[in-house]
C-alpha atoms as a PDB file:
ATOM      1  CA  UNK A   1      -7.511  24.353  -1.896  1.00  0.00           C
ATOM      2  CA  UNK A   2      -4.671  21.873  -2.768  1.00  0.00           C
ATOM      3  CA  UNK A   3      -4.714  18.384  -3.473  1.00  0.00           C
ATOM      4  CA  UNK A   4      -1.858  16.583  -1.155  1.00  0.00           C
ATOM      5  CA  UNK A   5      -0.388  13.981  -2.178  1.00  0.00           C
ATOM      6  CA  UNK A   6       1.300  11.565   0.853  1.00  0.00           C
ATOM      7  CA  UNK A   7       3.253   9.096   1.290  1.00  0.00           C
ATOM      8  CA  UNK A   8       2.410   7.239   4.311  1.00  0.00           C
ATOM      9  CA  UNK A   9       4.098   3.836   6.467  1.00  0.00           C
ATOM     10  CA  UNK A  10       1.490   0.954   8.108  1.00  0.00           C
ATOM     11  CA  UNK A  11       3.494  -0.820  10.738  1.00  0.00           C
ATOM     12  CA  UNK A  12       3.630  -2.821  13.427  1.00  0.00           C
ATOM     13  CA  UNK A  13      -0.169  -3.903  15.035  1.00  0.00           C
ATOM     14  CA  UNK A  14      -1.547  -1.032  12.644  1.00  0.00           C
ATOM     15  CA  UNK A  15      -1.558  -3.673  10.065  1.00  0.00           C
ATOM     16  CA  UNK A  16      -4.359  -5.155  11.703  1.00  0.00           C
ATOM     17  CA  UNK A  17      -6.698  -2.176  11.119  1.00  0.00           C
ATOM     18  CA  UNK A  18      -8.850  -2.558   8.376  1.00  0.00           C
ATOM     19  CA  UNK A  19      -8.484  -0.441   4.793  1.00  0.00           C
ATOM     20  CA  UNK A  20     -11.733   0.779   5.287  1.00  0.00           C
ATOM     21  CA  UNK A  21     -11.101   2.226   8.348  1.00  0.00           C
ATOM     22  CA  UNK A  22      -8.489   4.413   6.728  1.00  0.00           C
ATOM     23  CA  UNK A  23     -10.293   7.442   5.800  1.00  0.00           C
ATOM     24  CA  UNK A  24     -11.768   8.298   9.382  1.00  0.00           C
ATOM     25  CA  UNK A  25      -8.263   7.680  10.954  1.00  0.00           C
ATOM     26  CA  UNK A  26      -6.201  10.169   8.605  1.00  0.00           C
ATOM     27  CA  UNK A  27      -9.322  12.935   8.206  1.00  0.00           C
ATOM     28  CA  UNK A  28      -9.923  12.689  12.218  1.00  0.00           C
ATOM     29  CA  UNK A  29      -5.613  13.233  12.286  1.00  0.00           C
ATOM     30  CA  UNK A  30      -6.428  16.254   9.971  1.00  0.00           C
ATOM     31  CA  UNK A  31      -8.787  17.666  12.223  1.00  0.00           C
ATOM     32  CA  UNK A  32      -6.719  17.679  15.237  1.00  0.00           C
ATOM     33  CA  UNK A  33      -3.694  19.351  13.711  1.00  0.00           C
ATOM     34  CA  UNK A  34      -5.950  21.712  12.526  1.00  0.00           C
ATOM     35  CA  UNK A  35      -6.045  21.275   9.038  1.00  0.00           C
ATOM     36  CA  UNK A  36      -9.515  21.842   6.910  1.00  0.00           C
ATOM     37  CA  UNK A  37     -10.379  19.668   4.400  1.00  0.00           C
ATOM     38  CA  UNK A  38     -12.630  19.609   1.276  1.00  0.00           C
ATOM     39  CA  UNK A  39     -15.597  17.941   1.202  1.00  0.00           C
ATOM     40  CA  UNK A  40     -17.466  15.610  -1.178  1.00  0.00           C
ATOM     41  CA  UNK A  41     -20.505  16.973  -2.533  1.00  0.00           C
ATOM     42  CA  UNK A  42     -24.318  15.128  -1.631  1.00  0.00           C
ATOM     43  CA  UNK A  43     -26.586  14.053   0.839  1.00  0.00           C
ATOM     44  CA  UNK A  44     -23.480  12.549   3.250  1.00  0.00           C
ATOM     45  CA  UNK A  45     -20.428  14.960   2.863  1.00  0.00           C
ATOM     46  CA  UNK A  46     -17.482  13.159   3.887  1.00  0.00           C
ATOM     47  CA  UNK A  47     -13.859  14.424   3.588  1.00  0.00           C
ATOM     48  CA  UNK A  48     -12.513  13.947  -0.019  1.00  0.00           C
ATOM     49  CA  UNK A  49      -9.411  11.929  -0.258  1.00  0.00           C
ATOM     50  CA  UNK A  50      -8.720   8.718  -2.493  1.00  0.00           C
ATOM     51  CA  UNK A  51      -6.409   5.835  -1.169  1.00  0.00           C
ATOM     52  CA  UNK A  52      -4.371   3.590  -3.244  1.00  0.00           C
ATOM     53  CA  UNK A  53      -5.194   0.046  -3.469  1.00  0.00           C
ATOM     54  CA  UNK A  54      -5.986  -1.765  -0.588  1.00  0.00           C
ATOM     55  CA  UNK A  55      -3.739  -3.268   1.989  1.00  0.00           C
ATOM     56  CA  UNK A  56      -4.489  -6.663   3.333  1.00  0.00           C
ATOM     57  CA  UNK A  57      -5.365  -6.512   6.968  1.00  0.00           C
ATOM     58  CA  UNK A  58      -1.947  -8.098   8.847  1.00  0.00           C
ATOM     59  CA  UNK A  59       0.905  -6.652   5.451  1.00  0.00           C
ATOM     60  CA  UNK A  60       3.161  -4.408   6.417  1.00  0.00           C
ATOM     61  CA  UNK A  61       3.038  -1.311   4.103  1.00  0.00           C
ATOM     62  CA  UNK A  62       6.378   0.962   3.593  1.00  0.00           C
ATOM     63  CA  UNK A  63       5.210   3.362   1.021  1.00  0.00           C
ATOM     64  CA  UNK A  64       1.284   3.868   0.869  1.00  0.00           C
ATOM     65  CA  UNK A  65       0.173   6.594  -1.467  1.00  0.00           C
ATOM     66  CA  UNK A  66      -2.910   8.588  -0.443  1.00  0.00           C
ATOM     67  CA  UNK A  67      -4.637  11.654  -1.910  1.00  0.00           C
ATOM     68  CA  UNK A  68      -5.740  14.331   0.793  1.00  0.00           C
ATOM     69  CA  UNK A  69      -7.837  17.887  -0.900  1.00  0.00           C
ATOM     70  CA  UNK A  70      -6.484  20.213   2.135  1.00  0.00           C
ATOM     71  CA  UNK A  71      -7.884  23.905   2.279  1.00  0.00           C
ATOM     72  CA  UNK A  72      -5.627  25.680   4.176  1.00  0.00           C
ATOM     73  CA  UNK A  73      -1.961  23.691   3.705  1.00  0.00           C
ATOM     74  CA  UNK A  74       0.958  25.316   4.871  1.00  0.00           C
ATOM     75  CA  UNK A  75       4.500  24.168   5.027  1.00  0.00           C
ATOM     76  CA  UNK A  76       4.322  22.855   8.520  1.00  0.00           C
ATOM     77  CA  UNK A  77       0.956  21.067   8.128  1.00  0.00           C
ATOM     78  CA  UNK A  78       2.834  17.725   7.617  1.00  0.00           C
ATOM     79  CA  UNK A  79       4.987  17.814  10.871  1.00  0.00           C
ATOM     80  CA  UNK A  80       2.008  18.623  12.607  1.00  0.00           C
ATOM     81  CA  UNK A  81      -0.969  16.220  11.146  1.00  0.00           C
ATOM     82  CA  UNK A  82       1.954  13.462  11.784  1.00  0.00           C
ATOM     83  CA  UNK A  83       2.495  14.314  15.709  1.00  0.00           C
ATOM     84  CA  UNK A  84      -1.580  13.686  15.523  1.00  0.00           C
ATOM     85  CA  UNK A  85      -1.567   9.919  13.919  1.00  0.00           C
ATOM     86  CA  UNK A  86      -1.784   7.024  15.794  1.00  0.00           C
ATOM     87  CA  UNK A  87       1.295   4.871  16.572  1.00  0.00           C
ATOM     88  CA  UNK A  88       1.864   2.438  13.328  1.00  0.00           C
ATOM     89  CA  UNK A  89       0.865   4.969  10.846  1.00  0.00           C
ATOM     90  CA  UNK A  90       3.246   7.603   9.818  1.00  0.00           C
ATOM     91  CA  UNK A  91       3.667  10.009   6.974  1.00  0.00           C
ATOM     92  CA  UNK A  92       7.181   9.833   5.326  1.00  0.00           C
ATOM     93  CA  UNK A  93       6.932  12.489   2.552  1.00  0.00           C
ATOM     94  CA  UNK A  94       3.978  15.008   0.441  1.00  0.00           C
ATOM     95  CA  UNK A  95       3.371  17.541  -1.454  1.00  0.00           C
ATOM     96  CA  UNK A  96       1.211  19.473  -3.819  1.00  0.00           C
ATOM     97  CA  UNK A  97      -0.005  17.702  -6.799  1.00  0.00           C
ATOM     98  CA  UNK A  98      -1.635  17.492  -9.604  1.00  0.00           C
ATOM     99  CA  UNK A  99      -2.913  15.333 -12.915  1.00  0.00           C
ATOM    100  CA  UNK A 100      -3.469  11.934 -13.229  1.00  0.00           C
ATOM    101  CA  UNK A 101      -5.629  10.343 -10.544  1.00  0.00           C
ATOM    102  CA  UNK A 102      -3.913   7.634  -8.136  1.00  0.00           C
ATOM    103  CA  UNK A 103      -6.517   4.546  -9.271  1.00  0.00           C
ATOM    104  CA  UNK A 104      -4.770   5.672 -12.665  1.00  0.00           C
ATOM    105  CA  UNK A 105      -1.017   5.834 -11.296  1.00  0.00           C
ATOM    106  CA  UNK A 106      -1.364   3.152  -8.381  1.00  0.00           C
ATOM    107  CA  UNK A 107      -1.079   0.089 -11.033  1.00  0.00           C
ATOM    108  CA  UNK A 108       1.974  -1.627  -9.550  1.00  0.00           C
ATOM    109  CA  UNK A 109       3.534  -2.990  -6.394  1.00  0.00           C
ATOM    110  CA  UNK A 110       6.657  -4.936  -5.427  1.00  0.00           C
ATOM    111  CA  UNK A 111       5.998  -7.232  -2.385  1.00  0.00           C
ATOM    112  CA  UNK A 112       8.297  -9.272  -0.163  1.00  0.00           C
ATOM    113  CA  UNK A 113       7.622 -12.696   1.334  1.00  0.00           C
ATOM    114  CA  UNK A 114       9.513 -13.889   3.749  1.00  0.00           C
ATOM    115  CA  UNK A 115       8.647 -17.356   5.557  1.00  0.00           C
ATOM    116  CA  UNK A 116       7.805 -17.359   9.319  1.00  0.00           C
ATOM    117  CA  UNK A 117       9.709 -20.330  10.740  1.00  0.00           C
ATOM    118  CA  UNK A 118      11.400 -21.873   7.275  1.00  0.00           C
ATOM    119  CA  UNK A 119      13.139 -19.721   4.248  1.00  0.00           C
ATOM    120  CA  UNK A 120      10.630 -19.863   1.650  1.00  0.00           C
ATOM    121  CA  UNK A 121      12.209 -21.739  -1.646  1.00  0.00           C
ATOM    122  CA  UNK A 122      12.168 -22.272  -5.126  1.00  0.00           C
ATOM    123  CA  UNK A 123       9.433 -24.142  -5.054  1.00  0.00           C
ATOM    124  CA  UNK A 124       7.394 -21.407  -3.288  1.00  0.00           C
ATOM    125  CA  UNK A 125       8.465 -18.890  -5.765  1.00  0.00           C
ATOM    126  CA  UNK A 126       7.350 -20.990  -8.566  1.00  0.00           C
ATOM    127  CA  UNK A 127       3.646 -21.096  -7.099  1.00  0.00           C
ATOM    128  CA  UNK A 128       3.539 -17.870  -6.402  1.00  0.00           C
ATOM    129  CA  UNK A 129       4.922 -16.819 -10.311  1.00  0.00           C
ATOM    130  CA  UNK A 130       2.141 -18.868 -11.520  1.00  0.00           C
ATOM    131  CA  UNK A 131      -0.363 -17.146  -9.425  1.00  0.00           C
ATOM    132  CA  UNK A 132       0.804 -13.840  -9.956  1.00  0.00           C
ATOM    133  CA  UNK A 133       0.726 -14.897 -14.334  1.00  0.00           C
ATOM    134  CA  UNK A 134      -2.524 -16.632 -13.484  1.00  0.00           C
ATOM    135  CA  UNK A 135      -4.885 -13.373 -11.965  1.00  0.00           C
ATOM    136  CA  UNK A 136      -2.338 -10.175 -12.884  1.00  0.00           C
ATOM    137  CA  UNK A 137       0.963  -9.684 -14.488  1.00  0.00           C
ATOM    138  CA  UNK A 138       4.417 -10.332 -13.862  1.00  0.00           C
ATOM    139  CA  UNK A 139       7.032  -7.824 -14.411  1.00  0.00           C
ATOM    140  CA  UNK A 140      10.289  -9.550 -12.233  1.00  0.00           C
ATOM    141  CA  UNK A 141      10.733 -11.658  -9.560  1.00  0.00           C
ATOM    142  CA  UNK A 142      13.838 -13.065  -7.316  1.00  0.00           C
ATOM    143  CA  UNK A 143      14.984 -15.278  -4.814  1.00  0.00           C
ATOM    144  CA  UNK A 144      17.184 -13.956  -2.154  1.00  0.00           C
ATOM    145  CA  UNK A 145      18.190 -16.001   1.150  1.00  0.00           C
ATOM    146  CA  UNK A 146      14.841 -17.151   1.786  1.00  0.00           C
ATOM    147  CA  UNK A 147      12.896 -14.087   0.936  1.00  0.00           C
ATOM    148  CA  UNK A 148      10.875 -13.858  -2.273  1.00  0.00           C
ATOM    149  CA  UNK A 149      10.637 -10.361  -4.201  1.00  0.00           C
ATOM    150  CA  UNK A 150       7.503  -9.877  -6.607  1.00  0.00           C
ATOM    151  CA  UNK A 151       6.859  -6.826  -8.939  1.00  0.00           C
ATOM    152  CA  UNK A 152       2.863  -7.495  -9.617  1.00  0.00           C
ATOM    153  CA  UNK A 153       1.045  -5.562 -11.809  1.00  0.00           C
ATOM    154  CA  UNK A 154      -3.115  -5.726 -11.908  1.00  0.00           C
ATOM    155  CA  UNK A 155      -3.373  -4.751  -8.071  1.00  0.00           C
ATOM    156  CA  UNK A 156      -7.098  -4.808  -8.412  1.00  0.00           C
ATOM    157  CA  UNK A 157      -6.991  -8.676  -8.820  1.00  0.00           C
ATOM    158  CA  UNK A 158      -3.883  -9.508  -7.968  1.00  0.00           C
ATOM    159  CA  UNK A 159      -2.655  -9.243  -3.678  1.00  0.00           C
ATOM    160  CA  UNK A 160      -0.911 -10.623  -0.886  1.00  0.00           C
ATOM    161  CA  UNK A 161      -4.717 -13.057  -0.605  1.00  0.00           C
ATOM    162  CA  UNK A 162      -3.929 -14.313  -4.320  1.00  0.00           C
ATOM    163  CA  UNK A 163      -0.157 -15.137  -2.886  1.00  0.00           C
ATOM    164  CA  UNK A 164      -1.494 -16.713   0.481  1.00  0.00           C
ATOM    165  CA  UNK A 165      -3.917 -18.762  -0.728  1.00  0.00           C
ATOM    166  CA  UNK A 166      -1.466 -19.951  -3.775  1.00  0.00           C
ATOM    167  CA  UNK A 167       0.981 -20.821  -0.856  1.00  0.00           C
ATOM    168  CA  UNK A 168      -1.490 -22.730   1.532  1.00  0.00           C
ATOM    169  CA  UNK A 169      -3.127 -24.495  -1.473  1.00  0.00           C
ATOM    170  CA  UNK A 170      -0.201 -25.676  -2.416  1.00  0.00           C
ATOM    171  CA  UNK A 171       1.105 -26.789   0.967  1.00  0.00           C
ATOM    172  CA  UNK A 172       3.923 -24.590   0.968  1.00  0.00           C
ATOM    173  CA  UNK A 173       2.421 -22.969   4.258  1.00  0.00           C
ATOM    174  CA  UNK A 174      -0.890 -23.731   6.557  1.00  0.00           C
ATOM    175  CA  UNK A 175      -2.096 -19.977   6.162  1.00  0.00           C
ATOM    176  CA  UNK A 176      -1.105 -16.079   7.186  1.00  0.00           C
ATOM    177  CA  UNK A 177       0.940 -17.385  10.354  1.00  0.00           C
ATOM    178  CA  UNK A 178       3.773 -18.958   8.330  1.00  0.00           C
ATOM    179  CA  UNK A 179       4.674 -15.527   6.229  1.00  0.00           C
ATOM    180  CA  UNK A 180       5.653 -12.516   6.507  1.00  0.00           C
ATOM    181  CA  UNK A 181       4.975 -10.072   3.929  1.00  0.00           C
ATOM    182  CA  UNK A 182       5.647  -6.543   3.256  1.00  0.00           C
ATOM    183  CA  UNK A 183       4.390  -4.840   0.289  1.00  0.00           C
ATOM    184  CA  UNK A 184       7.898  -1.992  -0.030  1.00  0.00           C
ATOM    185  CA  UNK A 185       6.074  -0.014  -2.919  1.00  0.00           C
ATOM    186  CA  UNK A 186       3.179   1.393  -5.038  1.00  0.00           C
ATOM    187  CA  UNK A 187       3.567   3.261  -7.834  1.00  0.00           C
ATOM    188  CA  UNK A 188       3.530   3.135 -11.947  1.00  0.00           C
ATOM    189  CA  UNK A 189       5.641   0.076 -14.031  1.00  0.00           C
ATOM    190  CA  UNK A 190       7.944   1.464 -16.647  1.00  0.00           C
ATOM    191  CA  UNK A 191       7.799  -1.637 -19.189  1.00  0.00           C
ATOM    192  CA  UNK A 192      10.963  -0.716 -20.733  1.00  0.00           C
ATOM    193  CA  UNK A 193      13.463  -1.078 -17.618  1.00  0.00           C
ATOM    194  CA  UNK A 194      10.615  -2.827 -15.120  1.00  0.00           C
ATOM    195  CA  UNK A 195      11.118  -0.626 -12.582  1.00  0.00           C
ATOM    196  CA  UNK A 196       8.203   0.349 -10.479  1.00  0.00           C
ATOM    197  CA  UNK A 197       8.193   3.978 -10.149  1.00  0.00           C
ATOM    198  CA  UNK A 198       7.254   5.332  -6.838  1.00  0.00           C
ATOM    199  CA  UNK A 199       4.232   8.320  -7.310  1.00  0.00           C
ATOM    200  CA  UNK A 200       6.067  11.132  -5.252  1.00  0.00           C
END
């Protein structure tokens, strides 16, 4: 048995499918390319795997850990369980891992706002640094040509809802329609430089 660690891309109207939804989608994937998976112990065995933090319904997500326990993983199992995914979902890189756990690695993200309609300015990215200091932590932020970058630490309280609703409170925007926003990584904040490190 080996534990597989992917990297995965949500795009396009696969953004719209709930987080929950996840598990089935990838372990019914699994199936069809033939690969076997482990499975949790109890009354209701379900494949084992462990996601990283959720993804709001509607944000593009460009590198999406996941954790996959795979019995019979061979070197072409990747091709092949990708060729079986939906259209929207696609696996970019894995491999064989082990150690820490990804709800201990997956503590960091760097997102990317973009306006739909008008540039976002520096009065958005001042709301949405406050929010960010207000439920999770800051580790850098910029202004480039209308897009805002965020490095957000605290994922479990602190996600593209905490940045919409800062925005629409404030009356930068009237809601999800009037931004786009793509979270580009998850992975583990090294305090010294602030980089977010990706976890494969």
């Amino acid at each position: 048995m080996a534990r597989i660690r992917v990297i995965f891309e949500k795009n396009g109207w696969f953004t719209f499918i709930n987080h929950q939804d996840m598990p089935v989608i990838f372990s019914r994937a699994a199936r069809r390319a033939g690969l076997s998976q482990e499975l949790t112990q109890g009354f209701s065995r379900r494949p084992r795997l462990s996601l990283g933090p959720p993804l709001a319904i509607g944000v593009i997500g460009l590198n999406e850990p996941a954790d996959f326990w795979i019995n019979n993983w061979m070197e072409s199992s990747a091709e092949i369980w990708n060729s079986k995914l939906p259209q929207g979902l696609k696996i970019l890189k894995c491999a064989e891992v082990d150690g820490s756990s990804l709800a201990k690695l997956a503590t960091a993200a760097v997102y990317k706002l973009r306006g739909a309609g008008k540039e976002l300015d520096k009065d958005a990215l001042s709301v949405l640094e406050e929010e960010v200091r207000r439920t999770g932590e800051l580790f850098g932020s910029a202004l480039d040509g209308g897009e805002i970058t965020l490095k957000i630490g605290d994922l479990e309280h602190c996600g593209a809802g905490n940045l919409v609703r800062a925005l629409t409170s404030r009356g930068v925007i009237n809601g999800w329609r009037d931004v786009l926003l793509v979270r580009k990584t998850v992975g583990t904040i090294e305090r010294e430089s602030g980089e977010i490190l990706q976890l494969l």
